[in-house]
Protein backbone atom coordinates (compact mmCIF):
# COMPACT_ATOMS: atom_id res chain seq x y z
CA UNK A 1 45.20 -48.31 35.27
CA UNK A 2 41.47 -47.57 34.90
CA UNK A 3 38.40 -49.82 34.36
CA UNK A 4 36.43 -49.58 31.72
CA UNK A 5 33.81 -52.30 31.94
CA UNK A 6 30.81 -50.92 29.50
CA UNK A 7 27.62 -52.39 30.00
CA UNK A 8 24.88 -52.04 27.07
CA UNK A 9 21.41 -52.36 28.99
CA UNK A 10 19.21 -52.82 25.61
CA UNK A 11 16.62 -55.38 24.02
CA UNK A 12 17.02 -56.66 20.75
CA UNK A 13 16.96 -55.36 17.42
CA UNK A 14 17.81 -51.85 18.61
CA UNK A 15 21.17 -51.79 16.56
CA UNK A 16 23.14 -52.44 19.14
CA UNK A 17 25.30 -54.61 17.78
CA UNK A 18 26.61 -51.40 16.03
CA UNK A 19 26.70 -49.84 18.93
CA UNK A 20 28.79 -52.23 20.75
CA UNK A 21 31.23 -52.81 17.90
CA UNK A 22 31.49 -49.39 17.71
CA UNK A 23 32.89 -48.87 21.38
CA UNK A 24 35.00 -51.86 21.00
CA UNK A 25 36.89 -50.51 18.17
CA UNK A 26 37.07 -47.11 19.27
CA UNK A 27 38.16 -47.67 22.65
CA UNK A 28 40.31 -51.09 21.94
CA UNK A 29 37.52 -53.23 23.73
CA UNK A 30 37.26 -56.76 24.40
CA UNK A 31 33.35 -57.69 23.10
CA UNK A 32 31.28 -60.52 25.04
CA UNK A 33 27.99 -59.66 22.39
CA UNK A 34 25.27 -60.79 23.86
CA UNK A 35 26.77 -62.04 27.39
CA UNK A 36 23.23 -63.78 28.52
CA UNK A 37 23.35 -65.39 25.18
CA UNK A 38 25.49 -68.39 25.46
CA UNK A 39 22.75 -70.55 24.07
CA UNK A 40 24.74 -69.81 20.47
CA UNK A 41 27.07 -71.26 18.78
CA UNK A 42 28.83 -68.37 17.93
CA UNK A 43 28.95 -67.44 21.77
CA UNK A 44 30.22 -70.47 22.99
CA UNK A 45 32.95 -71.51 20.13
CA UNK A 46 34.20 -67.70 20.27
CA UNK A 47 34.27 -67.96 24.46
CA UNK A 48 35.95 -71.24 24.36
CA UNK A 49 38.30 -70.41 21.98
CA UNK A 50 39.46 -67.03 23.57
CA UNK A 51 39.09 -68.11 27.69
CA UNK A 52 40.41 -72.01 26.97
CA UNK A 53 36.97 -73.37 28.55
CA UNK A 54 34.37 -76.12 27.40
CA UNK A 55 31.07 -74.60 28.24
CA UNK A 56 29.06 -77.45 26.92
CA UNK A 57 30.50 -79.64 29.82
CA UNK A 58 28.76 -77.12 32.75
CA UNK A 59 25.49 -76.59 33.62
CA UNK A 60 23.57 -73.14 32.89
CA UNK A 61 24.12 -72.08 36.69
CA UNK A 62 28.04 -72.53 36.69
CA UNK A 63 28.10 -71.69 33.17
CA UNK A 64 26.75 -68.36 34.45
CA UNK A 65 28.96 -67.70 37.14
CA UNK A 66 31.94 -68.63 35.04
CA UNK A 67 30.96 -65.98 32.12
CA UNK A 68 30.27 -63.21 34.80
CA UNK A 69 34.01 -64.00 36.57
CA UNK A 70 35.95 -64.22 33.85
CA UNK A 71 33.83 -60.61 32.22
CA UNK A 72 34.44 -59.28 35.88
CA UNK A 73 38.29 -60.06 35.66
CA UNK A 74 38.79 -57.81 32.45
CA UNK A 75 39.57 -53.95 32.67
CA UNK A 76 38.38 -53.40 29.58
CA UNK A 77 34.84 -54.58 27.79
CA UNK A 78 31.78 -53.84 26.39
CA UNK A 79 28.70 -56.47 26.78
CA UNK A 80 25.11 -55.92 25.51
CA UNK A 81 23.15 -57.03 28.42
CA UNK A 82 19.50 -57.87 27.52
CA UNK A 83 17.37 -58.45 31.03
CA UNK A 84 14.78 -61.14 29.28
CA UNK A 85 17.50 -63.42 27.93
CA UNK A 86 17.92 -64.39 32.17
CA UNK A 87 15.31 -65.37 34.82
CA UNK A 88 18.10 -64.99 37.02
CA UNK A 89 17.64 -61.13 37.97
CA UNK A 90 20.47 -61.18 40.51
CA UNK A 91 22.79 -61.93 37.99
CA UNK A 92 21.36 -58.82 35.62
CA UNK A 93 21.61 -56.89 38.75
CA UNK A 94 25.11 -58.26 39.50
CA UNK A 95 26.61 -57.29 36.18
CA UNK A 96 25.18 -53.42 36.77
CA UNK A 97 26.52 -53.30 40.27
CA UNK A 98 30.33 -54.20 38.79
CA UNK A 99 29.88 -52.01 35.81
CA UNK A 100 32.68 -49.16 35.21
CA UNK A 101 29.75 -47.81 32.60
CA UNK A 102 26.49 -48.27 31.80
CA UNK A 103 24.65 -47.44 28.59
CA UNK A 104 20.85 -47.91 28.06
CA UNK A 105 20.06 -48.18 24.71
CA UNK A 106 16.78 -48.01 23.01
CA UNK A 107 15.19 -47.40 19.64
CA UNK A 108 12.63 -44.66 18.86
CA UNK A 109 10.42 -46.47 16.08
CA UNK A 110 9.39 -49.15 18.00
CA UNK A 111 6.89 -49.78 15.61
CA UNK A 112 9.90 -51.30 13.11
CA UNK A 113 11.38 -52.84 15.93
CA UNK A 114 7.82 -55.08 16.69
CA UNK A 115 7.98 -56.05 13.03
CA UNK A 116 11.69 -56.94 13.04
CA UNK A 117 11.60 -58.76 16.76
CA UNK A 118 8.26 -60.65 15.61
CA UNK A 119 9.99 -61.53 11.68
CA UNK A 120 13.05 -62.82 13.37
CA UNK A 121 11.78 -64.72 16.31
CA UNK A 122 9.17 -66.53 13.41
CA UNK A 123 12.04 -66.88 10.86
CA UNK A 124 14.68 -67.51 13.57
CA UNK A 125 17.07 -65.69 11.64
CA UNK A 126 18.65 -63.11 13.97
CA UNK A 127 21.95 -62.39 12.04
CA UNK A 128 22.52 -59.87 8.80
CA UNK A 129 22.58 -63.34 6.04
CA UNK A 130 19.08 -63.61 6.04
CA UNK A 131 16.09 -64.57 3.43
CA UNK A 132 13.24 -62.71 2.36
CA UNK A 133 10.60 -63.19 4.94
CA UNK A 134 6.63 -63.10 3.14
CA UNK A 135 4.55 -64.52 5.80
CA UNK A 136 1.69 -62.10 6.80
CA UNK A 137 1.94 -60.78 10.16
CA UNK A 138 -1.49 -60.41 11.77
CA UNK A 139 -3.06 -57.87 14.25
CA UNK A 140 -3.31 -60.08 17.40
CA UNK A 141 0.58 -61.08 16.69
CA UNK A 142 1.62 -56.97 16.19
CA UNK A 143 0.08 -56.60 19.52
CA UNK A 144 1.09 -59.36 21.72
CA UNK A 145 4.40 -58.52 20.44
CA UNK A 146 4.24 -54.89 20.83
CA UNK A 147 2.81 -55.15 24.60
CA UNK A 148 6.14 -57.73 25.23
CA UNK A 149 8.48 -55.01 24.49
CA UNK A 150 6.85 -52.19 26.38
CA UNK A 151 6.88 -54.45 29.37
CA UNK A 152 10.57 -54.99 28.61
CA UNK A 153 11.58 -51.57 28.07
CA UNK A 154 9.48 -50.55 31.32
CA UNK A 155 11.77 -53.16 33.31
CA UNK A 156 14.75 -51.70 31.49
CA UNK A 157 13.70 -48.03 32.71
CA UNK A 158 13.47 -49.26 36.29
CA UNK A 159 16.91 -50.55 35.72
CA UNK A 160 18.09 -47.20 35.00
CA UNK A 161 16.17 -45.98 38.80
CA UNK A 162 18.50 -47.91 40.72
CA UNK A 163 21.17 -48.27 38.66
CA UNK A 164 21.47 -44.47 36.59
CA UNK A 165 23.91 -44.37 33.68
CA UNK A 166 23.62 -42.77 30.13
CA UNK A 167 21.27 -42.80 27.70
CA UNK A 168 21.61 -43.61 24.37
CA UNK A 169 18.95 -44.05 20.89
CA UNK A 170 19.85 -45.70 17.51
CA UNK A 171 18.02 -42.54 15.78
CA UNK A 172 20.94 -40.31 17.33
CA UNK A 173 23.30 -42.27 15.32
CA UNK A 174 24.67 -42.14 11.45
CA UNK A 175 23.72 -46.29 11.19
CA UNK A 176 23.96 -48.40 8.48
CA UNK A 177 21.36 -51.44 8.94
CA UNK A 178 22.33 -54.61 7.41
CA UNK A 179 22.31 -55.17 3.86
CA UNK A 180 19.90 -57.87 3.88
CA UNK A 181 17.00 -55.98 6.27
CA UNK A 182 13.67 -56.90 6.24
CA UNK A 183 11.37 -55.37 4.45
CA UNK A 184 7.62 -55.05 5.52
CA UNK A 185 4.82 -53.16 5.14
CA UNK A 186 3.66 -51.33 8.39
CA UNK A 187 0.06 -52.37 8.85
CA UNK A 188 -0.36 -51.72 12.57
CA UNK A 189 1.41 -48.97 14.78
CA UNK A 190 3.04 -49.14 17.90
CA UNK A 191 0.63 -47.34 20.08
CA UNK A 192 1.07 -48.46 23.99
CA UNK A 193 3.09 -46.12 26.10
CA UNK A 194 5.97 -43.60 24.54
CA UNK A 195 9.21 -45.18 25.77
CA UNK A 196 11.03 -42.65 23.98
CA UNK A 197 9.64 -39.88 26.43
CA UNK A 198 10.16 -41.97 29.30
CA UNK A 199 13.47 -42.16 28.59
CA UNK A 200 14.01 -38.60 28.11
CA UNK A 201 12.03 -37.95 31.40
CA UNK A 202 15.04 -39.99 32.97
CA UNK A 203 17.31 -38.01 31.86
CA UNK A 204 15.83 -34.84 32.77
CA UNK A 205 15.67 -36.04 36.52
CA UNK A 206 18.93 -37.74 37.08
């Protein structure tokens, strides 16, 4: 019987939670989420329930190592693995090296995606049940912010040197955001390097 261990290499609020429901469902996946972030609730109750395991009662190290054995035991899964949620970069490299696929996923208008990371991360609402968000965002915040995910997708991208695997953008798919999605005026503009074309430039030398 074949593997199929799918690994989403992404950051957040690149849609891939649609992404990774939608390769679950289509190819009768078991979904970990978020499999660095077992800091939820959700995470934890929804591991425990389905694995018969009280992660509250181990520490973040064997809490870890348990996750990655009992992901590494299953055939068949799909994981969005986000490098930043970890200062452990073995175990991000760990998860890549046992990976039947790997998909990195990005988002074109990273301008939106500054807004949305910097409105969530203030508003610490991260799910689709959220409320209206009216703070003002301010200049020095749009760029600190904006220079944080370049740096992240620019450690993704060096991922994908050592470890190659597809490609994949939230523009090249028919996606429905959540119902409840921020709304903001774009005052500033993403304007550090074009991660889009450095993701293209992988693909056109791999």
């Amino acid at each position: 019987m074949s593997s199929n261990k799918t690994v989403i290499v992404t950051l957040t609020r690149t849609g891939s939670t649609f992404l990774n429901l939608k390769l679950a469902k289509e190819n009768n996946l078991y979904s970990f989420g978020e499999i660095l972030n077992h800091k939820t609730e959700v995470f934890n109750e929804r591991f425990e329930r389905n694995f018969n395991v009280e992660l509250n009662k181990i520490n973040l190290e064997s809490k870890n190592k348990y996750i990655f054995n009992t992901w590494n035991k299953l055939s068949n899964s799909v994981c969005r693995l986000i490098p930043n949620q970890t200062k452990d970069k073995q175990l991000v490299e760990k998860y890549l090296q046992c990976a039947d696929n790997i998909i990195y996923h990005y988002r074109k208008d990273i301008t939106s995606q500054v807004y949305s990371t910097i409105i969530a991360k203030t508003s610490k609402q991260y799910s689709a049940d959220r409320e209206v968000f009216d703070k003002e965002i301010t200049l020095l915040e749009f760029k600190e912010m904006s220079k944080r995910i370049q740096n992240r997708y620019l450690h993704i991208i060096n991922l994908y040197r050592k470890y190659p695997g597809k490609v994949s953008c939230l523009e090249d798919y028919t996606y429905e955001p959540f119902p409840k999605s921020y709304l903001f005026e774009k005052k500033f503009k993403y304007d550090l390097i074009n991660i889009d074309n450095n993701f293209k430039n992988l693909q056109e030398h791999t």
